[in-house]
N, C-alpha and C. Protein backbone atom coordinates (compact mmCIF):
# COMPACT_ATOMS: atom_id res chain seq x y z
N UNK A 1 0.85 -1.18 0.00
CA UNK A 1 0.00 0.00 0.00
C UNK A 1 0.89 1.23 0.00
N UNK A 2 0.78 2.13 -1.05
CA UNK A 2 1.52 3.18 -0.64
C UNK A 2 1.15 4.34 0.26
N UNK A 3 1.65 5.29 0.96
CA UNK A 3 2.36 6.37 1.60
C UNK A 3 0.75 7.31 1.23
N UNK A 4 0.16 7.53 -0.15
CA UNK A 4 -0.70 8.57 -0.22
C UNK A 4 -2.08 7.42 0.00
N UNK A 5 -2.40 6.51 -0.29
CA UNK A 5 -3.02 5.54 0.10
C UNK A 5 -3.38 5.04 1.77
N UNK A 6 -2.24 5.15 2.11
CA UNK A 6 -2.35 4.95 3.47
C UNK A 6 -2.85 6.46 4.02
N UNK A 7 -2.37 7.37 3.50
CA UNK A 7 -2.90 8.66 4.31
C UNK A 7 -4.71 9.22 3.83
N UNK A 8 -5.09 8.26 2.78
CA UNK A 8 -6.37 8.99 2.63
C UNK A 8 -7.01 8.27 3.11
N UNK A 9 -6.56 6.75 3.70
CA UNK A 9 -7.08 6.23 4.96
C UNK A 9 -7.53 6.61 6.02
N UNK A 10 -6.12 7.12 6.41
CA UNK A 10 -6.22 7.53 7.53
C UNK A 10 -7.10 9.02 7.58
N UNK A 11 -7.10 9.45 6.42
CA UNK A 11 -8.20 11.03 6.76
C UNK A 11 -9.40 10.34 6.56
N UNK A 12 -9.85 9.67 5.88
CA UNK A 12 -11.48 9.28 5.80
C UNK A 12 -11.38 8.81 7.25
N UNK A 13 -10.95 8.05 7.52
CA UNK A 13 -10.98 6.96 9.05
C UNK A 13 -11.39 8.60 10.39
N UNK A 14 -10.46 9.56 10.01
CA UNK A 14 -10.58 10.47 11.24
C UNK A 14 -11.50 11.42 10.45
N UNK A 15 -12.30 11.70 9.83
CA UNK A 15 -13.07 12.42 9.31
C UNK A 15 -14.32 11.92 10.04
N UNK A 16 -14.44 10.76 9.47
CA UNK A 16 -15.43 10.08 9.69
C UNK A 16 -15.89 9.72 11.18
N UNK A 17 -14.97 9.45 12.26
CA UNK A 17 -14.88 9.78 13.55
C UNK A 17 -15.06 10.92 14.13
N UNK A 18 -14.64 11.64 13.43
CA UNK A 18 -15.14 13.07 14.18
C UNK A 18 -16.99 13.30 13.88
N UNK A 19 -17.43 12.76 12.82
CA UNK A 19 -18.58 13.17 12.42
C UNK A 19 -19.33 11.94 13.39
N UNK A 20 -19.23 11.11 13.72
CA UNK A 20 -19.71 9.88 15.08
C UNK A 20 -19.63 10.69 16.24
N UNK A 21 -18.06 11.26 16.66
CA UNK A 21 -18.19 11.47 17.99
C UNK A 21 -19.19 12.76 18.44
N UNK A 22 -19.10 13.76 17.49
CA UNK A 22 -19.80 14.81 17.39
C UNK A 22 -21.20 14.71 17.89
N UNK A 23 -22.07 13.31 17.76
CA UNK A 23 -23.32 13.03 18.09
C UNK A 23 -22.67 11.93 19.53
N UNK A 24 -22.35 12.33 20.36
CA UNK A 24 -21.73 11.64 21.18
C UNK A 24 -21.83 12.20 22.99
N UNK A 25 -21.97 12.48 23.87
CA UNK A 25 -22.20 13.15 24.97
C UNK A 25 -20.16 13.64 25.10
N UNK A 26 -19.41 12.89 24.49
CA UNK A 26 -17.92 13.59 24.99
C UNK A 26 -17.05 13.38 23.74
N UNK A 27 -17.14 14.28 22.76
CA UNK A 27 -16.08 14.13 20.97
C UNK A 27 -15.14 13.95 21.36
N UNK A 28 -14.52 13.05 21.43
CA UNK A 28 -12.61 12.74 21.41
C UNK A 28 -12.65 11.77 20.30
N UNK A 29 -11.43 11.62 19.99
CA UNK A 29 -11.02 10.09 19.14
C UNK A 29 -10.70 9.66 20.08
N UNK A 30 -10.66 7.94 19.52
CA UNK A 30 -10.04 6.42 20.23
C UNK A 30 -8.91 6.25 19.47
N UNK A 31 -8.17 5.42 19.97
CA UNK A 31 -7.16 4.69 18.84
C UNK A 31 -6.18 5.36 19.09
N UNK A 32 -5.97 5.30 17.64
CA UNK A 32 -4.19 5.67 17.02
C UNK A 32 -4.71 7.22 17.02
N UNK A 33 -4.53 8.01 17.89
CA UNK A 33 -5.15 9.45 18.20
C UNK A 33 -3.70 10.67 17.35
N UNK A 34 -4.45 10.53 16.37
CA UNK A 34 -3.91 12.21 15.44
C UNK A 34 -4.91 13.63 15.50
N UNK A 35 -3.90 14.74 15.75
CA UNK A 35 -4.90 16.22 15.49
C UNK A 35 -5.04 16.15 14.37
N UNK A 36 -6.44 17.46 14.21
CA UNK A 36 -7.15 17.25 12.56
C UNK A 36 -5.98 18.05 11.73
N UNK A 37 -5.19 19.00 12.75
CA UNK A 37 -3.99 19.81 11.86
C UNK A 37 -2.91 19.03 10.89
N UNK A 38 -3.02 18.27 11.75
CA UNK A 38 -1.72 17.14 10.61
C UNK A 38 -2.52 16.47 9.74
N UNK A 39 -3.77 16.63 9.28
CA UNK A 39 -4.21 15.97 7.83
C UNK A 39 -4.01 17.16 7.08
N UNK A 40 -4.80 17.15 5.77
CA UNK A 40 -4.85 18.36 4.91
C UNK A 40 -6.06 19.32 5.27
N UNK A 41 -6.28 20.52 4.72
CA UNK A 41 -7.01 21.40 4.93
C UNK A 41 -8.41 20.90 5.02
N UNK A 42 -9.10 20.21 4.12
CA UNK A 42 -10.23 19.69 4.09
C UNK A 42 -10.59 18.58 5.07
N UNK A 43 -9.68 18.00 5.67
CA UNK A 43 -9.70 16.75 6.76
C UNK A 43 -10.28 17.89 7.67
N UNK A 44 -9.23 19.09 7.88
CA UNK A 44 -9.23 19.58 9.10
C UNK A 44 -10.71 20.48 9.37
N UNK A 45 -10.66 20.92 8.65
CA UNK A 45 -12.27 21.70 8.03
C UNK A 45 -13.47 20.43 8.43
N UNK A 46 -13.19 19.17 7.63
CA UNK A 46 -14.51 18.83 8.20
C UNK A 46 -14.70 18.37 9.95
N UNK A 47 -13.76 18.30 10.49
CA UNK A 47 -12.98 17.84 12.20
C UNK A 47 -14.12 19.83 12.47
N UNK A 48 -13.62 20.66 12.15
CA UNK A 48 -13.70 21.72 12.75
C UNK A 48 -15.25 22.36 12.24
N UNK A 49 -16.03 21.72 11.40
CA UNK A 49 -17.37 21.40 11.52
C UNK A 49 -18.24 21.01 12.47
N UNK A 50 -17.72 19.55 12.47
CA UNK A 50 -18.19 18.71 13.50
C UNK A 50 -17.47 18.85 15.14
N UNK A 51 -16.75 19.65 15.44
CA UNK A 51 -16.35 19.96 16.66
C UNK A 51 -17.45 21.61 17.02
N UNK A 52 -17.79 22.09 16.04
CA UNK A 52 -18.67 23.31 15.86
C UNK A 52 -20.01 22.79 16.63
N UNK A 53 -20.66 21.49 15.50
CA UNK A 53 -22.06 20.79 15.86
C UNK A 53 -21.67 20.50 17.23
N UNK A 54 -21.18 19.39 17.61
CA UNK A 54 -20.66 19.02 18.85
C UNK A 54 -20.87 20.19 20.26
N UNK A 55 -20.57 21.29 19.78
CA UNK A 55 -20.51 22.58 20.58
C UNK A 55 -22.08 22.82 20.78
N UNK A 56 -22.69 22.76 19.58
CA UNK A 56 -24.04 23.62 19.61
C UNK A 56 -25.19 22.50 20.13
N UNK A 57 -24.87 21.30 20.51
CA UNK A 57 -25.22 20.19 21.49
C UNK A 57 -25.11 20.73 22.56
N UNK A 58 -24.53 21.19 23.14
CA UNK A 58 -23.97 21.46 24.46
C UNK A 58 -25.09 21.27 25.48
N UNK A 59 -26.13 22.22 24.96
CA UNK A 59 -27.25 22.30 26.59
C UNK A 59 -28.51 21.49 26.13
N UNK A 60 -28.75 20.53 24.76
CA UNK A 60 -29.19 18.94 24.27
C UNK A 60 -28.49 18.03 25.41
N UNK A 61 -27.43 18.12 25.57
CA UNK A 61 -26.63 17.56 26.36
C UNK A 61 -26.51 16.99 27.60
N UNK A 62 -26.66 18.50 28.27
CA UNK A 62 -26.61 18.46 29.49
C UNK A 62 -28.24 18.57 29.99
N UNK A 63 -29.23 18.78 28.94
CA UNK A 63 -30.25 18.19 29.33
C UNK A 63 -31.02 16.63 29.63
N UNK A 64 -30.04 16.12 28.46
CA UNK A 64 -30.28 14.58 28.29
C UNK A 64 -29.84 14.06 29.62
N UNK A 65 -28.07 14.39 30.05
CA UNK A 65 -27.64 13.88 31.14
C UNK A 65 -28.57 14.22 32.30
N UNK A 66 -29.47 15.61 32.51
CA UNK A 66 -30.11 15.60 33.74
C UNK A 66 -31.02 14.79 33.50
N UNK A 67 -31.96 14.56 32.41
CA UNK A 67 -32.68 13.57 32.18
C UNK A 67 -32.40 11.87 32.91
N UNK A 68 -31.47 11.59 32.38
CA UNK A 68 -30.69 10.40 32.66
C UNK A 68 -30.19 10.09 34.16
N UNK A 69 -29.85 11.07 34.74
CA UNK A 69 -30.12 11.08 36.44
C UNK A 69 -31.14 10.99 37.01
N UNK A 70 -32.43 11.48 36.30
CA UNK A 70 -33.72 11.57 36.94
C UNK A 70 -34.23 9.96 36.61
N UNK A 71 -33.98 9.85 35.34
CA UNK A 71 -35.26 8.54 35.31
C UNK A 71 -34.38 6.94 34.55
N UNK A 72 -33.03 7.24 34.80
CA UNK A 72 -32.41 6.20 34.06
C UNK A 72 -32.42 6.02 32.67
N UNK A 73 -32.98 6.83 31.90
CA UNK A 73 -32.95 6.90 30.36
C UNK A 73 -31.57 7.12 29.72
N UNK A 74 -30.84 6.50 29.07
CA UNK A 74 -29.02 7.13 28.43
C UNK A 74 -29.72 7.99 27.46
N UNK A 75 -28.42 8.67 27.32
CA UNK A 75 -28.16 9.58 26.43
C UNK A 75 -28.11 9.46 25.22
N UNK A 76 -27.71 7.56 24.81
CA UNK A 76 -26.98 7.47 24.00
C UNK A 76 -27.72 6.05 24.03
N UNK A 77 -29.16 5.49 23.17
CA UNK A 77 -29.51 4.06 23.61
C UNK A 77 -29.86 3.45 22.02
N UNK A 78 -29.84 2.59 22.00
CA UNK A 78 -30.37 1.87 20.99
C UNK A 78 -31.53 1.81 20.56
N UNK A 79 -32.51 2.25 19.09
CA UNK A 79 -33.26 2.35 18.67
C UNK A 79 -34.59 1.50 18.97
N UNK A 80 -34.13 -0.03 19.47
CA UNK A 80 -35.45 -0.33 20.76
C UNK A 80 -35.34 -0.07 21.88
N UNK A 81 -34.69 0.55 22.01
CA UNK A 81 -34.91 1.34 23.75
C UNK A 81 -36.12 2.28 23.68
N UNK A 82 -36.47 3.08 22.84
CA UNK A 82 -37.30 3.68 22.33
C UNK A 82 -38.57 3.32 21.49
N UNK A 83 -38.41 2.33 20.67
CA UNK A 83 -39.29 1.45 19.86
C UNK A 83 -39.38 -0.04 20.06
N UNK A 84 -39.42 -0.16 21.48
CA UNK A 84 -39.45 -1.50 21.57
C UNK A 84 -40.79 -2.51 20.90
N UNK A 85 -41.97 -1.88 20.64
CA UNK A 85 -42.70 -2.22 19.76
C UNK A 85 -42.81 -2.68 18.11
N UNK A 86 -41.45 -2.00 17.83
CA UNK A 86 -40.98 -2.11 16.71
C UNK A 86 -39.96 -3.30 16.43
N UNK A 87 -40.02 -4.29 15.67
CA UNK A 87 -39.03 -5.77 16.00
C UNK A 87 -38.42 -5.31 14.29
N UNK A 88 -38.53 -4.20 13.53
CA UNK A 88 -36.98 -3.96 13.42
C UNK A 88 -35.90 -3.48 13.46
N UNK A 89 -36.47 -2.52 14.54
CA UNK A 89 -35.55 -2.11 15.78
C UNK A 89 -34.73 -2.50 16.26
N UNK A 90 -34.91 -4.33 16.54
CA UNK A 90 -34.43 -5.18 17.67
C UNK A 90 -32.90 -5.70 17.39
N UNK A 91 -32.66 -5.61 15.91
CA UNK A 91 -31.38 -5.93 15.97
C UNK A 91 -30.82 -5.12 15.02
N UNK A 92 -30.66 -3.94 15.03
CA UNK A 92 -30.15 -2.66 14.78
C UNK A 92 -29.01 -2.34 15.26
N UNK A 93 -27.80 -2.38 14.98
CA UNK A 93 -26.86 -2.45 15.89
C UNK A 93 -26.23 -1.11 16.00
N UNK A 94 -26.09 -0.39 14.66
CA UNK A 94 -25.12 0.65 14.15
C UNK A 94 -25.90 2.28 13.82
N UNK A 95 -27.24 2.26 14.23
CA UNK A 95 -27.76 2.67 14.47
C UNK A 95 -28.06 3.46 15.79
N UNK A 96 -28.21 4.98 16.58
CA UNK A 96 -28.41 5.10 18.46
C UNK A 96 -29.26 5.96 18.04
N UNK A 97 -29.76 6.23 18.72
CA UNK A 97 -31.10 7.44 19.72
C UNK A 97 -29.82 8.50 20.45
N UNK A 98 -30.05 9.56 20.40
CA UNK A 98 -29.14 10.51 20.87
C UNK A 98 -29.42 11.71 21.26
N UNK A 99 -30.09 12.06 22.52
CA UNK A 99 -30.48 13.16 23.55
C UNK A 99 -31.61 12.20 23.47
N UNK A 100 -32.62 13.49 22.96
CA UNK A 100 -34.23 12.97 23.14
C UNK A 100 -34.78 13.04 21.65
N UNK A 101 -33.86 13.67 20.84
CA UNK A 101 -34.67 13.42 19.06
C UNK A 101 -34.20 13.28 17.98
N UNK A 102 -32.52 12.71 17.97
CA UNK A 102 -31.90 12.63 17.27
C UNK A 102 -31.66 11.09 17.10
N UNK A 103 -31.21 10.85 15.69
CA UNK A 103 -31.49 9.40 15.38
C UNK A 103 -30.38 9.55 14.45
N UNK A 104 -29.26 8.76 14.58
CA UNK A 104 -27.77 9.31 14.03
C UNK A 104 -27.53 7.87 13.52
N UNK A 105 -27.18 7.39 12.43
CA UNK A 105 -26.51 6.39 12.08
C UNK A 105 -25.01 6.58 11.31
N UNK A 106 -23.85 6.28 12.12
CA UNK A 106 -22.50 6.89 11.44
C UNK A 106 -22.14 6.12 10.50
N UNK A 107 -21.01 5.89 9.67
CA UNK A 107 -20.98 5.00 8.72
C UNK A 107 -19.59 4.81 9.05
N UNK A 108 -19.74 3.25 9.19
CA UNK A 108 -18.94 2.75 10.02
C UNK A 108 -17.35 2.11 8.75
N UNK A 109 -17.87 2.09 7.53
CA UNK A 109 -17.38 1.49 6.56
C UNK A 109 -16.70 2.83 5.69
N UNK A 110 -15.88 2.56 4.56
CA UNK A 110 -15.65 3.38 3.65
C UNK A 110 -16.56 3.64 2.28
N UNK A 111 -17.90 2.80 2.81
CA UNK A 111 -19.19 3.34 1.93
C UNK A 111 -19.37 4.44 1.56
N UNK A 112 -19.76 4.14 -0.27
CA UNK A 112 -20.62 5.47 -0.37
C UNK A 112 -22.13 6.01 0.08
N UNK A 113 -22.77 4.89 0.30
CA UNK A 113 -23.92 4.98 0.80
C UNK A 113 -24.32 4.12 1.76
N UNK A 114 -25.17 4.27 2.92
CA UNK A 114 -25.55 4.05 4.02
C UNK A 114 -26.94 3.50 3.83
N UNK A 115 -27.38 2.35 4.43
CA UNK A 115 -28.70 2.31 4.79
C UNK A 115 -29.16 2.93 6.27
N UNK A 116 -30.24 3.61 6.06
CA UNK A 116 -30.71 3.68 7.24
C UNK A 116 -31.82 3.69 7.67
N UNK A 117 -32.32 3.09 8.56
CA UNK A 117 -33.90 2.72 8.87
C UNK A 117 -34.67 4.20 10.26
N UNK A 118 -35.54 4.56 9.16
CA UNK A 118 -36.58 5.66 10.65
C UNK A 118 -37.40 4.80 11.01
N UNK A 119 -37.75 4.73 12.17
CA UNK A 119 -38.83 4.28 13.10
C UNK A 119 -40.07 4.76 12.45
N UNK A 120 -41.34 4.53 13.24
CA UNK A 120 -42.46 5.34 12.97
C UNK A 120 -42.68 6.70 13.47
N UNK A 121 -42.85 7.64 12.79
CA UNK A 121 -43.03 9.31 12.98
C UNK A 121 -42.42 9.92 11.90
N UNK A 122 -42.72 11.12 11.82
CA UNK A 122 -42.22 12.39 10.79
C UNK A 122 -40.51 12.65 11.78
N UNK A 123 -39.78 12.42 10.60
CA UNK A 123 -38.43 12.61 10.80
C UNK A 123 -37.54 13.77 9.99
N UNK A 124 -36.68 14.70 10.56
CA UNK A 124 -36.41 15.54 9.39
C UNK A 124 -34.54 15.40 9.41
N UNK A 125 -34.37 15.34 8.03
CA UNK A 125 -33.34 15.00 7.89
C UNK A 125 -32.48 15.99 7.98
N UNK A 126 -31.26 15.76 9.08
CA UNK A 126 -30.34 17.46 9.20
C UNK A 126 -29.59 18.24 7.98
N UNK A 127 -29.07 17.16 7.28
CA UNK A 127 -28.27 17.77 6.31
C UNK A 127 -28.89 18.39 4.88
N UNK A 128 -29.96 17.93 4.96
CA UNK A 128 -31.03 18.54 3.82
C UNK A 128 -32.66 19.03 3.75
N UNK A 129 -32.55 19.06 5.24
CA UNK A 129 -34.25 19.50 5.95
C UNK A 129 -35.07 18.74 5.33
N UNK A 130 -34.70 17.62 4.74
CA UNK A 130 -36.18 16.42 3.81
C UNK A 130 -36.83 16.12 5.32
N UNK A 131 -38.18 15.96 5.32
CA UNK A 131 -38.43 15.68 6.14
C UNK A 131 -39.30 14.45 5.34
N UNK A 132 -39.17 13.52 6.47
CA UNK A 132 -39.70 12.07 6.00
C UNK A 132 -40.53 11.15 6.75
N UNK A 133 -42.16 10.93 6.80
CA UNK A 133 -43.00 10.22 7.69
C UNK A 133 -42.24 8.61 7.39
N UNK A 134 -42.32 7.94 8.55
CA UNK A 134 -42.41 6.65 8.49
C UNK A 134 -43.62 6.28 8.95
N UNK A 135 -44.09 5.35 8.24
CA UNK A 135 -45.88 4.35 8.50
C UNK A 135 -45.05 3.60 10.02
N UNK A 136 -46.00 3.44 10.41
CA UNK A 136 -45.72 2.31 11.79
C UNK A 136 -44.94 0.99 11.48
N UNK A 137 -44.62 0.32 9.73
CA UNK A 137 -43.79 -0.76 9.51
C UNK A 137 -42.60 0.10 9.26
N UNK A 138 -42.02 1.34 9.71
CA UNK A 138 -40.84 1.72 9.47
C UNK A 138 -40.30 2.20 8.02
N UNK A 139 -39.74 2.72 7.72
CA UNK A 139 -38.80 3.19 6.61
C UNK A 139 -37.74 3.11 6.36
N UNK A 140 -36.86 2.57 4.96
CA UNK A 140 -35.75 2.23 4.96
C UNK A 140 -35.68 3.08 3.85
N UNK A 141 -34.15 3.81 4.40
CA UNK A 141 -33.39 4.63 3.22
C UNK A 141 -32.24 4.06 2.48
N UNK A 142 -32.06 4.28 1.41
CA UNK A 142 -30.10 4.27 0.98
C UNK A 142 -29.88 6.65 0.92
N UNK A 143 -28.90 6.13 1.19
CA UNK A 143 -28.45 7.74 1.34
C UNK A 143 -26.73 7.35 0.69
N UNK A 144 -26.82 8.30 -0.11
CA UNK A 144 -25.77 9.15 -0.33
C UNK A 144 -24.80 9.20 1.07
N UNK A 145 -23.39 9.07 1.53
CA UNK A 145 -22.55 9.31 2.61
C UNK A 145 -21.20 9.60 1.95
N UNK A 146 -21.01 11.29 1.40
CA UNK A 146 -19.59 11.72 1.26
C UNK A 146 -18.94 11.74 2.79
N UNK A 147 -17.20 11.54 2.25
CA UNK A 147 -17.08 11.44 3.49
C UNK A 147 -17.10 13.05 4.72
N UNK A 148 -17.60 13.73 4.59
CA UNK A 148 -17.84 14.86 5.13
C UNK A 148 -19.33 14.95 6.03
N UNK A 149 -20.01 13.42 5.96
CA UNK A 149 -21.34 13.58 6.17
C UNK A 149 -21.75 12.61 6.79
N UNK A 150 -22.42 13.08 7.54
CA UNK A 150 -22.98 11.44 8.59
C UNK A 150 -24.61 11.83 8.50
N UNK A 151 -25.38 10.74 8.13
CA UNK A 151 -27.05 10.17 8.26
C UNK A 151 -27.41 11.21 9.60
N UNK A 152 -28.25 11.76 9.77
CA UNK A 152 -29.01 12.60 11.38
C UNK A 152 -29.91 12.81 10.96
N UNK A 153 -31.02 12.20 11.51
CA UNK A 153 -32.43 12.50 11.61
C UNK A 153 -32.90 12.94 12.96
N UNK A 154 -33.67 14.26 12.99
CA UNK A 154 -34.84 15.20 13.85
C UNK A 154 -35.76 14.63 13.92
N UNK A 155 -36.37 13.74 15.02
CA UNK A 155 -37.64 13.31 15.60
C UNK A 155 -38.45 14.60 15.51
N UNK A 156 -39.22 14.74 14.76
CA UNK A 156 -40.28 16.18 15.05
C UNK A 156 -41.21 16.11 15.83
């Protein structure tokens, strides 16, 4: 593998992490931990996006966590934690629930496109305000995922 190969690895790999942790109660990387400064301009740009969103969470945040002291609900639960009525919910893995109306699926792969399943309700999509009903048997998308972009759906 060569040298520029290995490095556009490694920027999709931390691009793409930053746009996960960002929907996250605490954005850090794991791992083999690099700043967004030592990629190229556009690595660092999309890191300094999603450290922006991340920010404007802040009091989503710290509402969820008081939430989560009061009644045991996470911050951060799996799509039948919420739809347990829903069985295809039940084995959803890559998929979370995140505060109280966000429905984030990151893309865990070097895909161009993502499936992603809404529950039942009017959902609006962050990166393009589509807003999208699901019937009570759920909705399944393929989406488009440059790497600058992670799936977020608005419970309305």
């Amino acid at each position: 593998m060569s040298g520029d190969t290995s490095a556009a690895i490694e920027q999709t790999i931390f691009s793409r992490a930053a746009a996960f942790t960002a929907y996250s109660p605490c954005m850090r990387q794991n791992g083999y931990v690099r700043q967004a400064f030592e990629f190229d301009a556009a690595t660092a740009n999309i890191y300094a996006t999603y450290a922006g969103v991340h920010a404007s969470l802040t009091n989503a945040i710290a509402a969820a966590a008081h939430t989560a002291a009061q009644t045991g609900v996470p911050v951060v639960r799996p799509l039948a934690f919420d739809y347990q009525d829903d069985a295809n919910t039940w084995d959803i893995e890559d998929e979370y629930l995140f505060c109280d109306n966000y429905l984030v699926a990151p893309v865990l792969t070097d895909a161009t496109s993502r499936e992603v399943y809404l529950p039942e309700g009017t959902w609006r999509e962050l990166a393009t305000g589509t807003v999208r009903t699901a019937p009570a048997s759920g909705l399944r998308l393929t989406l488009s995922v440059p790497v600058d972009s992670i799936p977020v759906f608005v419970r309305e």
